[in-house]
Protein backbone atom coordinates (compact mmCIF):
# COMPACT_ATOMS: atom_id res chain seq x y z
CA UNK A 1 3.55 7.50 -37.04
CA UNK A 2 5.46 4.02 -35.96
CA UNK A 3 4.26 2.37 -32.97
CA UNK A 4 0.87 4.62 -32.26
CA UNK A 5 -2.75 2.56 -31.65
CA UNK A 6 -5.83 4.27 -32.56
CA UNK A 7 -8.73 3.77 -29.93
CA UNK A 8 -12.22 4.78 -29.85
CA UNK A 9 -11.64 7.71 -27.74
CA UNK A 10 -7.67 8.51 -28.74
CA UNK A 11 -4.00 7.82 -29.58
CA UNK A 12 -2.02 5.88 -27.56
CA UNK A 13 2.15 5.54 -28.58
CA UNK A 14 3.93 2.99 -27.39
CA UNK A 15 7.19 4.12 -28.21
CA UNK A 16 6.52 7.40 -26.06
CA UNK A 17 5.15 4.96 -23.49
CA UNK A 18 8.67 3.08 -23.19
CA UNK A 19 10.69 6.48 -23.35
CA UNK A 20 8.36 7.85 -20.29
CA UNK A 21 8.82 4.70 -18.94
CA UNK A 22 13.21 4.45 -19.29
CA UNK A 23 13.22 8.61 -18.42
CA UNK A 24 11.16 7.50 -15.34
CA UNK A 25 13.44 4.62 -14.17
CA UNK A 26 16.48 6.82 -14.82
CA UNK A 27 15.00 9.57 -12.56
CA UNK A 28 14.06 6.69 -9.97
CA UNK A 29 17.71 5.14 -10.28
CA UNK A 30 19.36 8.50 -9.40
CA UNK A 31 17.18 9.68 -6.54
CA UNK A 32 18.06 5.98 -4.97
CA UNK A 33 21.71 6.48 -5.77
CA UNK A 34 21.85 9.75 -3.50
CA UNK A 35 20.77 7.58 -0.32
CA UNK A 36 23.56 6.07 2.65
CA UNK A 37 24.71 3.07 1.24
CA UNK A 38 24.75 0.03 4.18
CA UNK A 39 22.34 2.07 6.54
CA UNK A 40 21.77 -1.37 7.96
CA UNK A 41 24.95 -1.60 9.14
CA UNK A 42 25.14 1.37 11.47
CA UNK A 43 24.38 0.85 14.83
CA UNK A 44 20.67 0.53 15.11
CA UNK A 45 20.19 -0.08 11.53
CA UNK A 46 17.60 -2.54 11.11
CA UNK A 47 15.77 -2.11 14.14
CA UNK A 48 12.12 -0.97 15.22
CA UNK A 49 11.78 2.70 16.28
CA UNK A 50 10.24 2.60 19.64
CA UNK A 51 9.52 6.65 20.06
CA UNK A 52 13.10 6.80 21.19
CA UNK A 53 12.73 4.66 24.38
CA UNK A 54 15.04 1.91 24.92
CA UNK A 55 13.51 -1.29 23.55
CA UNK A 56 14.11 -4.88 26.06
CA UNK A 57 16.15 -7.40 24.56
CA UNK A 58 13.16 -9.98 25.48
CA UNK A 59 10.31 -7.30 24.73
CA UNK A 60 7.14 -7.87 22.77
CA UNK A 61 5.70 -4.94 21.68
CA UNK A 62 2.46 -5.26 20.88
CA UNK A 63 0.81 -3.34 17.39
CA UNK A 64 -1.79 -1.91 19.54
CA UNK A 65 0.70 0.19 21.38
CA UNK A 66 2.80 1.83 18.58
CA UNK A 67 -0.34 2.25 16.74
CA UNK A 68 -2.47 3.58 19.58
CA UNK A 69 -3.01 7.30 18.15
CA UNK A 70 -3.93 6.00 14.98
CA UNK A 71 -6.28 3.54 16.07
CA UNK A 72 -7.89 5.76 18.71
CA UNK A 73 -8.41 8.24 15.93
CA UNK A 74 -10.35 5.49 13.31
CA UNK A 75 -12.23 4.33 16.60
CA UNK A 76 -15.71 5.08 15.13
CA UNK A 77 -14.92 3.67 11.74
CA UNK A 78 -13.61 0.36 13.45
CA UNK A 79 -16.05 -0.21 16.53
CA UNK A 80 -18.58 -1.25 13.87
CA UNK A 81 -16.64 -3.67 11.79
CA UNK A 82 -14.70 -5.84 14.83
CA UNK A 83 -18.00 -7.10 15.56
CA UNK A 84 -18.32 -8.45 11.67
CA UNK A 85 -14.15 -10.08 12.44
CA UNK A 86 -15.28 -13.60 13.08
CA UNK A 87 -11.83 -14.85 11.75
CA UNK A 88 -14.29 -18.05 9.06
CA UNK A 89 -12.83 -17.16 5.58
CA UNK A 90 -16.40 -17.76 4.21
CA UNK A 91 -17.14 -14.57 5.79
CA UNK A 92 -14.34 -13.08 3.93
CA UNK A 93 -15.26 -14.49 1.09
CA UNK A 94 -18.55 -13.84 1.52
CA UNK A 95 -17.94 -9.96 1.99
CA UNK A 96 -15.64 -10.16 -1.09
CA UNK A 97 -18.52 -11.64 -3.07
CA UNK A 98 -20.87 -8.98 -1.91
CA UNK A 99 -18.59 -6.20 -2.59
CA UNK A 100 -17.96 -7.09 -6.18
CA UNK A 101 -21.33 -7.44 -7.06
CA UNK A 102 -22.74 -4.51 -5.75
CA UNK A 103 -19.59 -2.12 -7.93
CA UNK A 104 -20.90 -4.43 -11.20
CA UNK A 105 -24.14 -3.62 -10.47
CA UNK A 106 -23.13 0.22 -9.74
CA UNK A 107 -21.29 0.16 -12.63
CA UNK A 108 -23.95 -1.55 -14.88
CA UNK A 109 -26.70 1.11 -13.80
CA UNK A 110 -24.55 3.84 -14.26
């Protein structure tokens, strides 16, 4: 058949690929369509949701406090790694590095 490539393991179509692929962007296109148009524009369109308290025209809220419950939940996974946050990209880098080598060598032995 027209447009199908034959791998080692299976058949792959490309023509049923971009069908899939329009049928999917249709679907998409109308779920979008069924949403408020200019929800920005209503009153308080656009702005932060502060758990329904009045936000201060000068305030700075920081991330900690709207995400307080979440971070007080991941406490024990994060304790452990702010003391690794020394803010030098060669760290990051450094940990990148790392990481990559040790899923090539995972995936090499496996």
């Amino acid at each position: 058949m027209w447009g199908e490539i034959f791998t080692g393991t299976g058949m792959w179509n490309a023509v049923v690929f971009a069908i899939v692929l329009v049928v999917v962007a249709i679907i998409v296109r109308l779920i979008r369509s069924t949403g408020i148009e200019g929800a920005a524009k209503r009153e308080h369109g656009g702005e932060p949701y502060y758990f329904g308290n009045e936000v201060p025209e000068s305030a700075h809220i920081r991330a900690s406090n709207l995400y307080w419950g979440f971070l007080k939940t991941m406490e024990s996974y994060y304790k452990p790694l702010v003391g690794e946050h020394t803010g030098n990209v060669n760290d990051f880098m450094a940990w990148a590095v790392l990481t990559m080598a040790g899923i090539l060598l995972l995936m090499f032995f496996m």
